[in-house]
Protein backbone atom coordinates (compact mmCIF):
# COMPACT_ATOMS: atom_id res chain seq x y z
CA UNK A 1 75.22 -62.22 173.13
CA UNK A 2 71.63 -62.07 171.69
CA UNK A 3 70.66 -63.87 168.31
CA UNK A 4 70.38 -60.40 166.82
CA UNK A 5 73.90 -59.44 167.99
CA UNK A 6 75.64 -62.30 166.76
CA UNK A 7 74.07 -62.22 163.21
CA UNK A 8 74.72 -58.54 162.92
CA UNK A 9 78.45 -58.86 164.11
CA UNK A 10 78.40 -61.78 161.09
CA UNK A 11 76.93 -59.32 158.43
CA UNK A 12 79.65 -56.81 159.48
CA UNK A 13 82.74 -59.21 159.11
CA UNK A 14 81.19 -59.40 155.86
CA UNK A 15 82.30 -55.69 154.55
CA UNK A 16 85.66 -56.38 153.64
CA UNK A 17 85.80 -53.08 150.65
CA UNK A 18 85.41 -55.17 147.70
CA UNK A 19 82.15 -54.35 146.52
CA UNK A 20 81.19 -58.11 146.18
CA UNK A 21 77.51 -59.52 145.94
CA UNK A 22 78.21 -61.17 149.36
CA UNK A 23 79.40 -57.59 150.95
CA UNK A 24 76.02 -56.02 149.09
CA UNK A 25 74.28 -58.39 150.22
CA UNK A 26 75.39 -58.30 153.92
CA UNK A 27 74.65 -54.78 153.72
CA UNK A 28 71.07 -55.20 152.70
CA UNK A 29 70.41 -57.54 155.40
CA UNK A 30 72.07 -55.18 157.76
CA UNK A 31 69.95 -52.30 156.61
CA UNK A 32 66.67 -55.07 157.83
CA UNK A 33 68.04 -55.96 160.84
CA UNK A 34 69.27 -52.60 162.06
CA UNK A 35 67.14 -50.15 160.01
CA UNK A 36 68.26 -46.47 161.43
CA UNK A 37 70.90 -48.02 164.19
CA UNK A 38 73.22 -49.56 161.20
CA UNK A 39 75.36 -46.04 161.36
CA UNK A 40 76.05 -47.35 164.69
CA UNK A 41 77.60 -50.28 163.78
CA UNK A 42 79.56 -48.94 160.79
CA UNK A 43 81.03 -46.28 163.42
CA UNK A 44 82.22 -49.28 165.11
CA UNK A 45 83.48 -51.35 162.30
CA UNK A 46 84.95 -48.19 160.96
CA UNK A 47 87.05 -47.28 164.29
CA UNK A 48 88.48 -51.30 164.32
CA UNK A 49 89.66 -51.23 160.86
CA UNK A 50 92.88 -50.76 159.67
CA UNK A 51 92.18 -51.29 156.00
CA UNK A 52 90.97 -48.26 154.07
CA UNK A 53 89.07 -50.39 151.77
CA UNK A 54 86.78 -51.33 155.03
CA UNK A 55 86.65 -47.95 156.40
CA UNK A 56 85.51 -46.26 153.03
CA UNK A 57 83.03 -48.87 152.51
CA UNK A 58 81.54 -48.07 156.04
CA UNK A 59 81.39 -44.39 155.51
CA UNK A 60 79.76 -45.15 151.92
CA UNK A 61 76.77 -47.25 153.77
CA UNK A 62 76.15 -44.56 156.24
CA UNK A 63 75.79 -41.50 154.16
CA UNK A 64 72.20 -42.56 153.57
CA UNK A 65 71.48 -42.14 157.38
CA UNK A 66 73.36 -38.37 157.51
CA UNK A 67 70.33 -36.46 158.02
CA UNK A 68 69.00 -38.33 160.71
CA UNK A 69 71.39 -40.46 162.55
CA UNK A 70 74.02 -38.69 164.96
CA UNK A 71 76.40 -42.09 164.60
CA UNK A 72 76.54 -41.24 160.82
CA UNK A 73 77.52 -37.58 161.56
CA UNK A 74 80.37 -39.12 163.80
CA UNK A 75 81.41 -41.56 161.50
CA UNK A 76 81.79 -38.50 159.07
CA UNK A 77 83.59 -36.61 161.55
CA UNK A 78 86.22 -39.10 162.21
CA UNK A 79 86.55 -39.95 158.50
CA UNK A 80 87.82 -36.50 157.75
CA UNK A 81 90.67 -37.14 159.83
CA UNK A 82 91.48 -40.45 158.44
CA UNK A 83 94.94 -41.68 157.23
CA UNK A 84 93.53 -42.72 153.64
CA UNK A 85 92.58 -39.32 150.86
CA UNK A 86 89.44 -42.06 149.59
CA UNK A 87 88.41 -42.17 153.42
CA UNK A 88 88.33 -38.33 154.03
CA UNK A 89 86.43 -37.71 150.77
CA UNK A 90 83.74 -40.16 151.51
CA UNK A 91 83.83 -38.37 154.98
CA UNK A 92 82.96 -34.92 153.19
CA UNK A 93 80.88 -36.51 151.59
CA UNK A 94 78.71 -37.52 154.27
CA UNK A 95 78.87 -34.14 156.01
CA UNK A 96 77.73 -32.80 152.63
CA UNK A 97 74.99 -35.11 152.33
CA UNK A 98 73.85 -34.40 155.62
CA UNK A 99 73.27 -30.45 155.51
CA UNK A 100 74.19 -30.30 159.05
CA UNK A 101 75.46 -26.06 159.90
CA UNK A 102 76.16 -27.49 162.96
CA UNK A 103 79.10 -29.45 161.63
CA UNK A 104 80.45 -26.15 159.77
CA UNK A 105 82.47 -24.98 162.78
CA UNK A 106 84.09 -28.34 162.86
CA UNK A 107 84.63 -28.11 159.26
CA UNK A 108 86.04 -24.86 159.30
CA UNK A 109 88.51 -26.54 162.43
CA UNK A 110 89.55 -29.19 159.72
CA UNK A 111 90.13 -27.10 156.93
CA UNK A 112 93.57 -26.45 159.02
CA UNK A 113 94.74 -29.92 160.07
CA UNK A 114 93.64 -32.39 156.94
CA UNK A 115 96.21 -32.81 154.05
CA UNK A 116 96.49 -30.08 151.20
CA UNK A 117 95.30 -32.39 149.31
CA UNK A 118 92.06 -32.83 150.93
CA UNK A 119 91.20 -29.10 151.45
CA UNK A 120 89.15 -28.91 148.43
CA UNK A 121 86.79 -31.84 149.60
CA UNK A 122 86.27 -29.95 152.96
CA UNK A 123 86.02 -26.34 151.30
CA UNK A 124 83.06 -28.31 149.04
CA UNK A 125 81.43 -29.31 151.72
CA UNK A 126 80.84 -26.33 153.44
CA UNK A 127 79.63 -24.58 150.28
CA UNK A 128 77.33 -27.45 150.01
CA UNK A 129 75.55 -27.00 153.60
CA UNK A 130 75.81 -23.29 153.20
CA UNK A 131 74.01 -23.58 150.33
CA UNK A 132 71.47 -25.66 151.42
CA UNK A 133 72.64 -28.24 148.45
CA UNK A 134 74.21 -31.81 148.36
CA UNK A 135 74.94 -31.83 145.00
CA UNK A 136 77.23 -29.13 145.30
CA UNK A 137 79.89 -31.25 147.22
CA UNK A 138 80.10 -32.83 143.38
CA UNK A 139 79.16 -29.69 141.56
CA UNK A 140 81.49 -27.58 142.49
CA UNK A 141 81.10 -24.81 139.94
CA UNK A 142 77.11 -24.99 140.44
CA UNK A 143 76.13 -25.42 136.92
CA UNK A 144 73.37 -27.85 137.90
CA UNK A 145 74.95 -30.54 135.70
CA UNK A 146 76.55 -32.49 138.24
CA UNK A 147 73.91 -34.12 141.26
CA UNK A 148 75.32 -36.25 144.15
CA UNK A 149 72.49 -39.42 144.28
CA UNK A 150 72.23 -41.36 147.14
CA UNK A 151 70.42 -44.38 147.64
C-alpha cells in the first residue's frame, strides 16, 4: 500500500458520526489529499459500516461532490435504501443537491420500496431536480424562505 493509501485509510477510520474536531478535521485533510476522488472513499466507508452514525456522516461529506462526482451519486443511491430514516434523508438529500434528471427514474423506482415514512424525502427530491432547485428538498412549500446551503 502507497503512503497516500495508508494515510487516507487513517483519515477514514477517523469518521466515527460524532461530529468531533478530530472527525472535522480528518475530513478536511481528506478533502486535500483526495480533492474530487473523496466520494470514492466515503462510498466505500459507507458500504463497510454498520453504524448509521458513520454512514450518515459519509453521505453528509459527499453531498458537496453531487454535481460532479458519479461515486457521490452512488453513495446517494444506496443511501436511499438504507436501514436508518437519518441515512435515507441525507441520501435525498444528495440526489437533491445534485440536480441529476437522470436519477428521477430511479427515484420514481424508490418512491415504491423505501418506508412510508421516507416517501416525503424522496417525493422532495424529485420536485427539487424537476424544478431545477436544491433548496426545494428543504423548502417544500417554495416560499423562498427556506435554502439548503452546502459547503
Amino acid at each position: 500500500m502507497t503512503d497516500k493509501l495508508e494515510k487516507i485509510n487513517e483519515l477514514i477510520q477517523k469518521i466515527d458520526g460524532s461530529g468531533s474536531d478530530s472527525e472535522w478535521d480528518a475530513i478536511e485533510e481528506l478533502r486535500r489529499i483526495c480533492g474530487d476522488q473523496l466520494p470514492q472513499y466515503l462510498l466505500d466507508y459507507f458500504q463497510r459500516s454498520s453504524q448509521w452514525k458513520v454512514r450518515v456522516t459519509c453521505v453528509y461529506h459527499a453531498i458537496r461532490y453531487a454535481r460532479r462526482n458519479e461515486f457521490a451519486i452512488t453513495l446517494g443511491k444506496v443511501a436511499i435504501k438504507d436501514k436508518s430514516k437519518i441515512v435515507r434523508y441525507r441520501g435525498c438529500m444528495l440526489l437533491a443537491y445534485s440536480l441529476r434528471k437522470d436519477v428521477i427514474p430511479f427515484l420514481r423506482q424508490a418512491l415504491k420500496e423505501v418506508p412510508l415514512n421516507s416517501r416525503e424525502d424522496v417525493i422532495a427530491t424529485i420536485d427539487a431536480i424537476e424544478n431545477e432547485n436544491h433548496h426545494f428538498f428543504v423548502d417544500r412549500n417554495h416560499s423562498g424562505k427556506v435554502t439548503l446551503n452546502i459547503n
